[in-house]
PDB file of N, CA and C in Angstrom:
ATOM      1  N   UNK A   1    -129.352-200.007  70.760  1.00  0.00           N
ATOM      2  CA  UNK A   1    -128.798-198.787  70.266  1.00  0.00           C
ATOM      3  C   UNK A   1    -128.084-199.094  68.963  1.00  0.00           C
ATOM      4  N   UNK A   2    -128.085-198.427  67.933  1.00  0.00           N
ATOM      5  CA  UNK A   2    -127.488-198.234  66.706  1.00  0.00           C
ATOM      6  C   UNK A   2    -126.806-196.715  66.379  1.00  0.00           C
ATOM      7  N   UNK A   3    -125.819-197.208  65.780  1.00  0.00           N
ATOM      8  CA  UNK A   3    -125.029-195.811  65.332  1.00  0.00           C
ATOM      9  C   UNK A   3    -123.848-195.997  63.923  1.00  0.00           C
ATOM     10  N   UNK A   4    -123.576-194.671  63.596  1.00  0.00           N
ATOM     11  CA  UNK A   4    -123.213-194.785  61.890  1.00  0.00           C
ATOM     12  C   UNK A   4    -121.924-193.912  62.434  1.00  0.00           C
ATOM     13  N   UNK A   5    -121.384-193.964  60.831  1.00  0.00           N
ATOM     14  CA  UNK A   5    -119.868-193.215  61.465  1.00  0.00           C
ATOM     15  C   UNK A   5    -119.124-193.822  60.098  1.00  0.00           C
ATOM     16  N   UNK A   6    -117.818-193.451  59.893  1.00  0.00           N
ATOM     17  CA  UNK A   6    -116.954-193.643  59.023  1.00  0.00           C
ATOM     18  C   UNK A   6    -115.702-194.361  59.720  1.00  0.00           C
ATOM     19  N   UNK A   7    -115.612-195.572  59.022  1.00  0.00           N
ATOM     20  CA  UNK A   7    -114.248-196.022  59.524  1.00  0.00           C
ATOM     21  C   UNK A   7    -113.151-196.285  58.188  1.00  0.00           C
ATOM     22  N   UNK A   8    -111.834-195.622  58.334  1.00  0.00           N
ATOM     23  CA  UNK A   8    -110.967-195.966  57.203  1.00  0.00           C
ATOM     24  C   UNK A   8    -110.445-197.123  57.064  1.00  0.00           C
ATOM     25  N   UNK A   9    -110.341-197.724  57.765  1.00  0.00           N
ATOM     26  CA  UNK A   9    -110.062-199.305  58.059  1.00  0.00           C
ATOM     27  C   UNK A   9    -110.756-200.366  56.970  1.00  0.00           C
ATOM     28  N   UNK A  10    -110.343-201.876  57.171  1.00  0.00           N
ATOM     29  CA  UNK A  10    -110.643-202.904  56.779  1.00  0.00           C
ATOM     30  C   UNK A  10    -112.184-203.563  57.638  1.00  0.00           C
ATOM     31  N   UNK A  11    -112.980-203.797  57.241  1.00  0.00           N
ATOM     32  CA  UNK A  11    -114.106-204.568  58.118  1.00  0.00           C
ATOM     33  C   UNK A  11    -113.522-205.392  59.314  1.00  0.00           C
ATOM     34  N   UNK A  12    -112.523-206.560  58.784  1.00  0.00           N
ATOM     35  CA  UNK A  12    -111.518-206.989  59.810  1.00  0.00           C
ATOM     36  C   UNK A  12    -110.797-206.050  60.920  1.00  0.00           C
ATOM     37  N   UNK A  13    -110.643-205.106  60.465  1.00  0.00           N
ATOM     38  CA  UNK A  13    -109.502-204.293  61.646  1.00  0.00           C
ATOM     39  C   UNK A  13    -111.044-203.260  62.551  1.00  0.00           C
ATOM     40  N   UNK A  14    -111.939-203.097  61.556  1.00  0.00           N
ATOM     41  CA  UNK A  14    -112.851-202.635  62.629  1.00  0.00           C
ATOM     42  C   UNK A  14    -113.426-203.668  63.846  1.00  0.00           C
ATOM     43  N   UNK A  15    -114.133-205.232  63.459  1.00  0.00           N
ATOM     44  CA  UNK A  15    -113.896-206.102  64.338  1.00  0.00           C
ATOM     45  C   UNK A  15    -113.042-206.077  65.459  1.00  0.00           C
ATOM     46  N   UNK A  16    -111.780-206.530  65.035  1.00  0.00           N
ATOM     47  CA  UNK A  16    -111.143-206.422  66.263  1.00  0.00           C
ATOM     48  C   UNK A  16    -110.712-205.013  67.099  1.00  0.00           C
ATOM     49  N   UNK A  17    -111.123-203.807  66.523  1.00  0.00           N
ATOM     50  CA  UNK A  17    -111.294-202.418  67.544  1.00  0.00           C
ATOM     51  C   UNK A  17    -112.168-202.892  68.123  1.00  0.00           C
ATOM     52  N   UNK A  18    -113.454-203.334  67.686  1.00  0.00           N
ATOM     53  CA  UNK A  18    -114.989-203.405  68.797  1.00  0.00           C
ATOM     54  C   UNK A  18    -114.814-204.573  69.916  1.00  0.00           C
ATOM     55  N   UNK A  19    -113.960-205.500  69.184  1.00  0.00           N
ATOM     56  CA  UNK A  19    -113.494-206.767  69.858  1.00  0.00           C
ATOM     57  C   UNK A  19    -113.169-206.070  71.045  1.00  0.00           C
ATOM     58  N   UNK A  20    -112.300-205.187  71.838  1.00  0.00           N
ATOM     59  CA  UNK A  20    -111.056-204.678  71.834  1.00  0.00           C
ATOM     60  C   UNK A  20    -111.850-203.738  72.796  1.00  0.00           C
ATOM     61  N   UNK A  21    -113.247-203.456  72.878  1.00  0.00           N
ATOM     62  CA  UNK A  21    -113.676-202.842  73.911  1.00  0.00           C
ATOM     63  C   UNK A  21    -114.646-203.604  74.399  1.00  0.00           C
ATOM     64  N   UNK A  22    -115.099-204.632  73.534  1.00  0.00           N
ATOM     65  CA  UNK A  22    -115.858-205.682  74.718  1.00  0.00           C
ATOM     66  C   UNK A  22    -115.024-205.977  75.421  1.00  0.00           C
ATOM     67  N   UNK A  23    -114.175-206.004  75.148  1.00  0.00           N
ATOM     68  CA  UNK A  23    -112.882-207.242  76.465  1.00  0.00           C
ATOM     69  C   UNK A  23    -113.029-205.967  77.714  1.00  0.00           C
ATOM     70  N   UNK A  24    -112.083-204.857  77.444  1.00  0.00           N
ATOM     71  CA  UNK A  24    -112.138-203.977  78.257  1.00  0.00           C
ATOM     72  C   UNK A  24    -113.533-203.537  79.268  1.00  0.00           C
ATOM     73  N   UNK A  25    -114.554-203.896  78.822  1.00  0.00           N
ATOM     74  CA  UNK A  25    -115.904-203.449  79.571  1.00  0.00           C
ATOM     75  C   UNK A  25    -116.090-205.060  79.781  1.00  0.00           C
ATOM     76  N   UNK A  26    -115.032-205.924  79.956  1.00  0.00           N
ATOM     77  CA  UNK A  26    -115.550-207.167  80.715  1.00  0.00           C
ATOM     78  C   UNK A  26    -115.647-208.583  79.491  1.00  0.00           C
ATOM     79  N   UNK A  27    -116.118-208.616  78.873  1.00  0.00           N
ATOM     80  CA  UNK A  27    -116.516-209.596  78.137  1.00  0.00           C
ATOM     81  C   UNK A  27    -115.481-210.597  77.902  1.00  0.00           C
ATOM     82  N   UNK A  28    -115.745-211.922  78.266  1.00  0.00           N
ATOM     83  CA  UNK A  28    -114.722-212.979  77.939  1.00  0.00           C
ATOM     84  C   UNK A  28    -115.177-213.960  77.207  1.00  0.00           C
ATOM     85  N   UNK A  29    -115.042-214.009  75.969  1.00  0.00           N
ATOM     86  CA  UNK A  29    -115.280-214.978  75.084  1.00  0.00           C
ATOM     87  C   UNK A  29    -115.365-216.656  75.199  1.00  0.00           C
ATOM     88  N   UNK A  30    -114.069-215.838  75.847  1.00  0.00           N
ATOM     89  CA  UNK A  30    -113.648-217.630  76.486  1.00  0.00           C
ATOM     90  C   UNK A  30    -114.610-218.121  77.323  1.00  0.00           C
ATOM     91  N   UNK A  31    -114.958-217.746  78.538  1.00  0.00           N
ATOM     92  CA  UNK A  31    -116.220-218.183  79.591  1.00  0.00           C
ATOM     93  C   UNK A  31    -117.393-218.414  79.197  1.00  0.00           C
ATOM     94  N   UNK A  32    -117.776-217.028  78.358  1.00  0.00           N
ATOM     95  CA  UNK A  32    -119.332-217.243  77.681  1.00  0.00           C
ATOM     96  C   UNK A  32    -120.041-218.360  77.426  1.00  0.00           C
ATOM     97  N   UNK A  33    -121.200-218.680  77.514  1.00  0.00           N
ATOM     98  CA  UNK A  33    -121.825-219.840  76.490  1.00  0.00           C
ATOM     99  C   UNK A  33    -122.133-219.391  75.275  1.00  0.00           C
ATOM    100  N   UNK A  34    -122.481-219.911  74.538  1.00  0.00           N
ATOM    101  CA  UNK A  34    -122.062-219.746  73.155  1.00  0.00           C
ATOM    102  C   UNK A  34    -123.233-219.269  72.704  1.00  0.00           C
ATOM    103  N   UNK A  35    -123.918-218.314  71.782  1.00  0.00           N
ATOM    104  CA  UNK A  35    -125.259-217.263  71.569  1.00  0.00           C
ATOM    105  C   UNK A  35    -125.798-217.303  72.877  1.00  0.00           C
ATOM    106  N   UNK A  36    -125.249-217.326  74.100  1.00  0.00           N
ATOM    107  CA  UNK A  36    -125.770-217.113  75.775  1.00  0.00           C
ATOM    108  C   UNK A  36    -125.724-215.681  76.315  1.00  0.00           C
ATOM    109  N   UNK A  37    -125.744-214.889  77.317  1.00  0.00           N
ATOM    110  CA  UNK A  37    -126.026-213.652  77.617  1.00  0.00           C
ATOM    111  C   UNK A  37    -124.361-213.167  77.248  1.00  0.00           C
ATOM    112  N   UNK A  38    -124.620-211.911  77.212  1.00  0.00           N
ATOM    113  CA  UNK A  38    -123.298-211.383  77.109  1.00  0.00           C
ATOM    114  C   UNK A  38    -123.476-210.171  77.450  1.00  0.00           C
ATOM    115  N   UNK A  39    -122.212-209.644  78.375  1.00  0.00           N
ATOM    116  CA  UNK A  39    -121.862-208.559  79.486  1.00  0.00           C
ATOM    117  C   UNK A  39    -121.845-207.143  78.396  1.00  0.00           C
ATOM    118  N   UNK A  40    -121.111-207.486  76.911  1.00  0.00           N
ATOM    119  CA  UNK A  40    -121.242-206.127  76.281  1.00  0.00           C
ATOM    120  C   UNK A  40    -121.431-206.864  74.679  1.00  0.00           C
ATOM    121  N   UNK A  41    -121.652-206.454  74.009  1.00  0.00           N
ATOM    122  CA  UNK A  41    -122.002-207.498  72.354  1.00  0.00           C
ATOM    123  C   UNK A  41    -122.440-206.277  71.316  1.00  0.00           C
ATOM    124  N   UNK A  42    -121.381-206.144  70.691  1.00  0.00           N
ATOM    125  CA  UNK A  42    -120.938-205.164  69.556  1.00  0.00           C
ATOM    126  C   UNK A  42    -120.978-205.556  68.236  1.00  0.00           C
ATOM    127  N   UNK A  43    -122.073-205.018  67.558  1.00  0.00           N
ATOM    128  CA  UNK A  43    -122.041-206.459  66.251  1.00  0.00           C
ATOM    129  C   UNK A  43    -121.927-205.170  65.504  1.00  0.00           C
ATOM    130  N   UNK A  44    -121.425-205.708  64.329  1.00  0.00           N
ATOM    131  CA  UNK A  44    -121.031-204.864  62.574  1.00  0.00           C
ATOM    132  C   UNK A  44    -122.033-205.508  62.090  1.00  0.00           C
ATOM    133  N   UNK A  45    -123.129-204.622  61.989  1.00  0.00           N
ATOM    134  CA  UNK A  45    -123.949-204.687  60.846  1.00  0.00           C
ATOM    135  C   UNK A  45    -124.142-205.026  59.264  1.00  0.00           C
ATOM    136  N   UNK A  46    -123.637-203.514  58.958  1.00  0.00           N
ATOM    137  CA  UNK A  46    -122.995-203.220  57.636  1.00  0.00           C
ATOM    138  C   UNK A  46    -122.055-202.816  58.116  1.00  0.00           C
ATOM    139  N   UNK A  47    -121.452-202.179  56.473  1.00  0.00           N
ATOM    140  CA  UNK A  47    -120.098-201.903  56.105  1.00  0.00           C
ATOM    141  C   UNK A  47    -120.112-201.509  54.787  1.00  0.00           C
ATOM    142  N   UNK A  48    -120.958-200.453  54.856  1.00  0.00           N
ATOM    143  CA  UNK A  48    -120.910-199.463  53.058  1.00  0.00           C
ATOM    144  C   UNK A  48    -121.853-200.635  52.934  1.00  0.00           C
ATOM    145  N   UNK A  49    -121.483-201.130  51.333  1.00  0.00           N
ATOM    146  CA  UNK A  49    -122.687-201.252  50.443  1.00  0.00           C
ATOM    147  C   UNK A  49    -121.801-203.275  50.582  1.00  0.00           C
ATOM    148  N   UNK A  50    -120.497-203.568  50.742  1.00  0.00           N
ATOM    149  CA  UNK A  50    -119.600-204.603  51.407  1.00  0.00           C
ATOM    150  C   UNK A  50    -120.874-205.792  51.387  1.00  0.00           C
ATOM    151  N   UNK A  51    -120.525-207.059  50.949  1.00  0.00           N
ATOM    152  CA  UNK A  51    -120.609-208.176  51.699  1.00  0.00           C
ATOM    153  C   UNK A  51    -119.377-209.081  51.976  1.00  0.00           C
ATOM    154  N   UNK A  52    -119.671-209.235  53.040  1.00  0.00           N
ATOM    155  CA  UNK A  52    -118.675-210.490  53.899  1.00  0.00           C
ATOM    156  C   UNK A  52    -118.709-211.403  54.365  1.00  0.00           C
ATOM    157  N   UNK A  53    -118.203-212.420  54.023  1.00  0.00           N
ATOM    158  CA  UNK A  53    -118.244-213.553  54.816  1.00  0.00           C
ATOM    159  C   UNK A  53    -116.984-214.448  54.857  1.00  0.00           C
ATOM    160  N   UNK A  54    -116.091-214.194  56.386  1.00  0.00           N
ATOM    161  CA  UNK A  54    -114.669-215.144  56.589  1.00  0.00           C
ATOM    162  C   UNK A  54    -115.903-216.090  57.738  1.00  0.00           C
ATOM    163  N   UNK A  55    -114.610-216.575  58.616  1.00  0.00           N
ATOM    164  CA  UNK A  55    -114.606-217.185  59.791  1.00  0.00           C
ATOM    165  C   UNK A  55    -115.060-216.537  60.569  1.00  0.00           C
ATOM    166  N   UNK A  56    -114.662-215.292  60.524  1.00  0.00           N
ATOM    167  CA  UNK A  56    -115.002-214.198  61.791  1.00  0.00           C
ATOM    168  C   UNK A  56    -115.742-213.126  62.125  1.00  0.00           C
ATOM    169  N   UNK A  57    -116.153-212.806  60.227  1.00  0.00           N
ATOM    170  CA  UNK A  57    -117.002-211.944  60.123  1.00  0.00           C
ATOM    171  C   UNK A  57    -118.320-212.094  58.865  1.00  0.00           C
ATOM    172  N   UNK A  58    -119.104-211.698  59.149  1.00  0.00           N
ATOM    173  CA  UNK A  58    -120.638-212.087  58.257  1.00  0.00           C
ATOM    174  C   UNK A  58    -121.308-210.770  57.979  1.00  0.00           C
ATOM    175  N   UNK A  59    -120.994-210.080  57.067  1.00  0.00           N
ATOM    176  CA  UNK A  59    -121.485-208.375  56.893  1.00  0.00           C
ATOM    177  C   UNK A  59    -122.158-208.590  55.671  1.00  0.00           C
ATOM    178  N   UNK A  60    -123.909-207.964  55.515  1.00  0.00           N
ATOM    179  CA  UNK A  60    -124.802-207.690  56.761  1.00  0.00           C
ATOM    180  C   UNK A  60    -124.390-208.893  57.229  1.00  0.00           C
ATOM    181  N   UNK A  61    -125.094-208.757  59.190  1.00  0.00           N
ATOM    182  CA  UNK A  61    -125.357-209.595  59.672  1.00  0.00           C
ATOM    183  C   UNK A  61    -126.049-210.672  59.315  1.00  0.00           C
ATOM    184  N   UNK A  62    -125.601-211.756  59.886  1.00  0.00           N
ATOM    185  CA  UNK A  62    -126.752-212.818  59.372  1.00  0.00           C
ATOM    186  C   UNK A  62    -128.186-212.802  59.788  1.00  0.00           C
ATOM    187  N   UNK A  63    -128.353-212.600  61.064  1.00  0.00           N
ATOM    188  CA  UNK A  63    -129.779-212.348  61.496  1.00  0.00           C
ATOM    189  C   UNK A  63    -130.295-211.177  61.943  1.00  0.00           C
ATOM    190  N   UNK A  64    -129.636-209.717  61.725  1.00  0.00           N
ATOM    191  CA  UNK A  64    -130.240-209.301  61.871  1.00  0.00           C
ATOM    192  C   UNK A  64    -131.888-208.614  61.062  1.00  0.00           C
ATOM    193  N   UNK A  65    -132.365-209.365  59.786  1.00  0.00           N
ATOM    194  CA  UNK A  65    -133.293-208.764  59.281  1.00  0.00           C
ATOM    195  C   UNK A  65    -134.296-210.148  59.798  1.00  0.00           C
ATOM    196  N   UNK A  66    -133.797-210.331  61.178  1.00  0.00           N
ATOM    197  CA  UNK A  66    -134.876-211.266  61.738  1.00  0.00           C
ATOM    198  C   UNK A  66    -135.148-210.946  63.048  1.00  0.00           C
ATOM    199  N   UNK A  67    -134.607-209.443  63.304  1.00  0.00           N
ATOM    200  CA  UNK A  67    -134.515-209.175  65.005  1.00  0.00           C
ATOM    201  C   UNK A  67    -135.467-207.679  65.144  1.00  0.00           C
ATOM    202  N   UNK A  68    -136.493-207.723  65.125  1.00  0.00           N
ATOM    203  CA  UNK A  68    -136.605-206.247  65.674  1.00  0.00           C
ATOM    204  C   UNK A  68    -135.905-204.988  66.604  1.00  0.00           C
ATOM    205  N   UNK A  69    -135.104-205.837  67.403  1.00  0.00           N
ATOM    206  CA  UNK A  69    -134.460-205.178  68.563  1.00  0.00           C
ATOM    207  C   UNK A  69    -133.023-204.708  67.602  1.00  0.00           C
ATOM    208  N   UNK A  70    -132.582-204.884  66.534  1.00  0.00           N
ATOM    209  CA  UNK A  70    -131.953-204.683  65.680  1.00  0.00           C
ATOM    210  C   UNK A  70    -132.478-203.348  64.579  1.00  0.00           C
ATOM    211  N   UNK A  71    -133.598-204.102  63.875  1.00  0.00           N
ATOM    212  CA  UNK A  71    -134.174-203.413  63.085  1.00  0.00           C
ATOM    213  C   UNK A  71    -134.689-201.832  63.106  1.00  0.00           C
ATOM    214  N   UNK A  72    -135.441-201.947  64.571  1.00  0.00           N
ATOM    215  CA  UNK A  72    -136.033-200.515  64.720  1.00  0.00           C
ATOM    216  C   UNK A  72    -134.854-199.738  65.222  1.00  0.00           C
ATOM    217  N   UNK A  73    -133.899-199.701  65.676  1.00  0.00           N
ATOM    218  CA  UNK A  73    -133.072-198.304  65.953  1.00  0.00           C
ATOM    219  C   UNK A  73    -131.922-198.194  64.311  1.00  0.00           C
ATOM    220  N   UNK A  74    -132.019-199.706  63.840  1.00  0.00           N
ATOM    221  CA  UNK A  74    -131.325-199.065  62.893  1.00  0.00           C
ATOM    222  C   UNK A  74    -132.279-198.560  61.572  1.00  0.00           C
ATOM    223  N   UNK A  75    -133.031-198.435  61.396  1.00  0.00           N
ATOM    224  CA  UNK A  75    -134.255-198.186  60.880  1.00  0.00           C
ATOM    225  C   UNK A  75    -134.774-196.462  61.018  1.00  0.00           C
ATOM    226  N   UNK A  76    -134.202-196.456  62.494  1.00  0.00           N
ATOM    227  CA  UNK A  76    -134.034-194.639  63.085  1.00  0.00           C
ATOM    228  C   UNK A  76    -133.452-194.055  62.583  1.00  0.00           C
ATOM    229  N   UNK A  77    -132.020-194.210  62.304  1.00  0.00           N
ATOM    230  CA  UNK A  77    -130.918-193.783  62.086  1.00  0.00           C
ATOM    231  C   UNK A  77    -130.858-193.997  60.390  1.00  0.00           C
ATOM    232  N   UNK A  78    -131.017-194.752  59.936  1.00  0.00           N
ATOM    233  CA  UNK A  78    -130.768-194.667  58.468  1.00  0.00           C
ATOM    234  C   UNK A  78    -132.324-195.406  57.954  1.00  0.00           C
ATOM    235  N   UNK A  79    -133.499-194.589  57.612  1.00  0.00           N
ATOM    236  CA  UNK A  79    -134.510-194.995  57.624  1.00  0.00           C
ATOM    237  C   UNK A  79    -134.609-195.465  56.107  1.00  0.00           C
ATOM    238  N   UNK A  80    -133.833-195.500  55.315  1.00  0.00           N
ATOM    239  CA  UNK A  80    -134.057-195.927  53.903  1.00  0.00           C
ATOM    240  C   UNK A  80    -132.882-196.683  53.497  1.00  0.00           C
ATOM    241  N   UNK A  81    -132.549-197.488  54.082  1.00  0.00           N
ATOM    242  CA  UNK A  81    -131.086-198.390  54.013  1.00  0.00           C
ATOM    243  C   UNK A  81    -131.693-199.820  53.264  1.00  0.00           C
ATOM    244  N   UNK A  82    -130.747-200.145  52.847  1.00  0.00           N
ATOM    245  CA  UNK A  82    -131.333-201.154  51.772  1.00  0.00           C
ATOM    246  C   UNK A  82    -130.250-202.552  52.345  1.00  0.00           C
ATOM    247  N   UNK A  83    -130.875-203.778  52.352  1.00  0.00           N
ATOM    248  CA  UNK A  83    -130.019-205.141  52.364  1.00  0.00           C
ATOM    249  C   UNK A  83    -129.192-204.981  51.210  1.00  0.00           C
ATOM    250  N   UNK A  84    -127.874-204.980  51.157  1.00  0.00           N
ATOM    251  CA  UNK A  84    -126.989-204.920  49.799  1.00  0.00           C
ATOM    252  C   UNK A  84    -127.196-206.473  49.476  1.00  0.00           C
ATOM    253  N   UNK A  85    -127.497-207.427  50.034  1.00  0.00           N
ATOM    254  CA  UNK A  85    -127.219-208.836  49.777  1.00  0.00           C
ATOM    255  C   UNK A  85    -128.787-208.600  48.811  1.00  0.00           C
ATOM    256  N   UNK A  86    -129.870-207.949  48.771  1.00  0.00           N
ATOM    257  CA  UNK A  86    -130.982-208.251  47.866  1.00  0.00           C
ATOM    258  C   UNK A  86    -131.823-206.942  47.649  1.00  0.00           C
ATOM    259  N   UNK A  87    -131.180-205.829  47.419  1.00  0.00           N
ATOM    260  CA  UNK A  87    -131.817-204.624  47.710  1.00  0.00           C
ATOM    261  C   UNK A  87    -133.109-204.221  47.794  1.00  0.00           C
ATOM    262  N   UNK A  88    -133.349-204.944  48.919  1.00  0.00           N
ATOM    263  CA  UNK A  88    -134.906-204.838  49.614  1.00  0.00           C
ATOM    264  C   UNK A  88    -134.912-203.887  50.805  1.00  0.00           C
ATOM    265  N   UNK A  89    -135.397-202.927  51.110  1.00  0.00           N
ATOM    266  CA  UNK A  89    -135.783-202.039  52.276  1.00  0.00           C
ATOM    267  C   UNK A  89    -135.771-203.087  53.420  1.00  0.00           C
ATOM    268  N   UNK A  90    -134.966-202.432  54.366  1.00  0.00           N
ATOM    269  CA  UNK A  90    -135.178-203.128  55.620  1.00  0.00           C
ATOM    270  C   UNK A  90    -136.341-202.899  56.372  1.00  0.00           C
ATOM    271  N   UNK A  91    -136.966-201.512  55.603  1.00  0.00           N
ATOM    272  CA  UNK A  91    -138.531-201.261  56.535  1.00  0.00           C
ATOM    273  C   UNK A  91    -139.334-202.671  56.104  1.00  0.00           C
ATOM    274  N   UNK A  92    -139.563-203.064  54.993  1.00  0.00           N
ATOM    275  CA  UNK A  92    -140.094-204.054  54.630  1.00  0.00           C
ATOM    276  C   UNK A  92    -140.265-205.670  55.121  1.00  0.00           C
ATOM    277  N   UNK A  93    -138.481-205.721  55.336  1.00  0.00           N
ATOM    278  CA  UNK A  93    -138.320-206.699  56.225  1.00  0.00           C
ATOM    279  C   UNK A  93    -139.069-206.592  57.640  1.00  0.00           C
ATOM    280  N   UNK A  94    -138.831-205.506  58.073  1.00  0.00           N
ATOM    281  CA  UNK A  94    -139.300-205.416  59.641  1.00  0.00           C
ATOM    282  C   UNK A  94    -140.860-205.430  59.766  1.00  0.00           C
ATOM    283  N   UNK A  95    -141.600-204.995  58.655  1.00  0.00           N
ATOM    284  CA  UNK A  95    -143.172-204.899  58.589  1.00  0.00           C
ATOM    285  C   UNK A  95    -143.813-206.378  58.462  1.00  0.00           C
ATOM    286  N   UNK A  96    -142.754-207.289  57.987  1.00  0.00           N
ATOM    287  CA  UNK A  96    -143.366-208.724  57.674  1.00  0.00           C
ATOM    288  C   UNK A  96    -142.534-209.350  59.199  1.00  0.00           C
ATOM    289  N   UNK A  97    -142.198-208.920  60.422  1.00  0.00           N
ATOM    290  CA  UNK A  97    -141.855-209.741  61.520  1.00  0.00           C
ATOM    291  C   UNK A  97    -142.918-210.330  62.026  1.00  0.00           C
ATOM    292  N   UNK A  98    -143.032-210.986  63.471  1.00  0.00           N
ATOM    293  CA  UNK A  98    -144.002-211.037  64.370  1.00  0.00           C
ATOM    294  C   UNK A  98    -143.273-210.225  65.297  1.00  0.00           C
ATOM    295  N   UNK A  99    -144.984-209.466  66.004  1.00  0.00           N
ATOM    296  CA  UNK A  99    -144.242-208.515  67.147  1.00  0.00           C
ATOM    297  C   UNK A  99    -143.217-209.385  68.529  1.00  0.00           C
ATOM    298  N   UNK A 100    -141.828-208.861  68.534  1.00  0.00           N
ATOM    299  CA  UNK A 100    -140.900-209.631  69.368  1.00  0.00           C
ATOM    300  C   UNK A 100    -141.193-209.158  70.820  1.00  0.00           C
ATOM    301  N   UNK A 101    -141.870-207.912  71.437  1.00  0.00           N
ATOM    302  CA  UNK A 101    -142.120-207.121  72.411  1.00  0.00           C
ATOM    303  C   UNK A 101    -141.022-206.164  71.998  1.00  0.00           C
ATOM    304  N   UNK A 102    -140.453-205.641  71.443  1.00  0.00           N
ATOM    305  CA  UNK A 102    -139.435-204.459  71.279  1.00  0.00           C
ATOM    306  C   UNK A 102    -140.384-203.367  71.540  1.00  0.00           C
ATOM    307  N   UNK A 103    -140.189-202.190  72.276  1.00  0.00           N
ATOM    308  CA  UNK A 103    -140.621-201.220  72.989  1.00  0.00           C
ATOM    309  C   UNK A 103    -139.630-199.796  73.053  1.00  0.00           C
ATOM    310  N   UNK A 104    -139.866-198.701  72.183  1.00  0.00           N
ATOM    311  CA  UNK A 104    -139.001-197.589  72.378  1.00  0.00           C
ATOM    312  C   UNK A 104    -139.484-196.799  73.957  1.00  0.00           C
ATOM    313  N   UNK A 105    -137.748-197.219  74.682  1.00  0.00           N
ATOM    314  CA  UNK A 105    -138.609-196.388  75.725  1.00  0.00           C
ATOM    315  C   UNK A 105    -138.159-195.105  76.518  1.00  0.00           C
ATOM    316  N   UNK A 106    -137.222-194.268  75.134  1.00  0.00           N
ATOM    317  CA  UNK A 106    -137.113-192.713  75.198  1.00  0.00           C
ATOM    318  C   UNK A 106    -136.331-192.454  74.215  1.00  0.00           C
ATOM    319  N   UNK A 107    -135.384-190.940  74.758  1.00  0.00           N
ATOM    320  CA  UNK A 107    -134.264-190.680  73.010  1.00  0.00           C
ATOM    321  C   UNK A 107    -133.227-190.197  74.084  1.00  0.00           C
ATOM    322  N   UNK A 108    -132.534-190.321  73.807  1.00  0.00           N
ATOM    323  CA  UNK A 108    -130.962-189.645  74.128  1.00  0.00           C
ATOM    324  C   UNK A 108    -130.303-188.449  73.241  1.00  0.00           C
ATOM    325  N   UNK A 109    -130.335-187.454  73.747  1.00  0.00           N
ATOM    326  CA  UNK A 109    -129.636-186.577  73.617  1.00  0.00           C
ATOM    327  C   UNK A 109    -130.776-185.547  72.530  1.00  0.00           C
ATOM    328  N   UNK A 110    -131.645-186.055  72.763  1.00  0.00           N
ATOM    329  CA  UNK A 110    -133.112-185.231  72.064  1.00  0.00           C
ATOM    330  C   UNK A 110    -133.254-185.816  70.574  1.00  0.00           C
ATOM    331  N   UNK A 111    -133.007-186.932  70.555  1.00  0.00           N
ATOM    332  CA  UNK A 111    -133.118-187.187  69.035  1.00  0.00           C
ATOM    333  C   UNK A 111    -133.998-188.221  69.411  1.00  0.00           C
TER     334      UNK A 111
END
């Protein structure tokens, strides 16, 4: 699932809001194995037109123009969005993947 929205905040202070409801729906950082399954996993994509990179945060993502399961819902939602790091269409990226098995398998709320 992917979704857009406006936040007035810092990229940092949005992190730790999302932080802030993985914990609450379970997620313990601490226990996890490390890129291993995880109970809820809230990633910041983008952030406007923004690049970032601290310790804690990497905006765009680092991999997502390597994930289909990434690509196609955000691809739904903002179908002409561009990598700010090389302003290349992310449709483009996603047309040169190998198929990962990603499978749409309905819509919510009629969209």
């Amino acid at each position: 699932m992917a979704l857009t929205g406006k936040y007035t905040g810092l990229a940092q202070d949005l992190l730790e809001d999302v932080q802030k409801i993985e914990q609450r729906y379970g997620r313990n950082r601490v226990l996890e194995i490390p890129s291993g399954p995880r109970s809820l996993d809230i990633d910041i994509l983008l952030f406007g037109s923004q690049q970032i990179e601290t310790e804690t945060l990497i905006v765009p993502h680092a991999r997502m123009a390597f994930r289909q399961f990434v690509l196609i819902p955000l691809l739904e939602i903002l179908p002409d969005i561009l990598d700010p790091a090389t302003n290349n269409p992310y449709r483009e990226l996603l047309e040169k993947l190998p198929d990962q098995g990603v499978k749409k398998v309905g819509t919510i709320y009629g969209y």
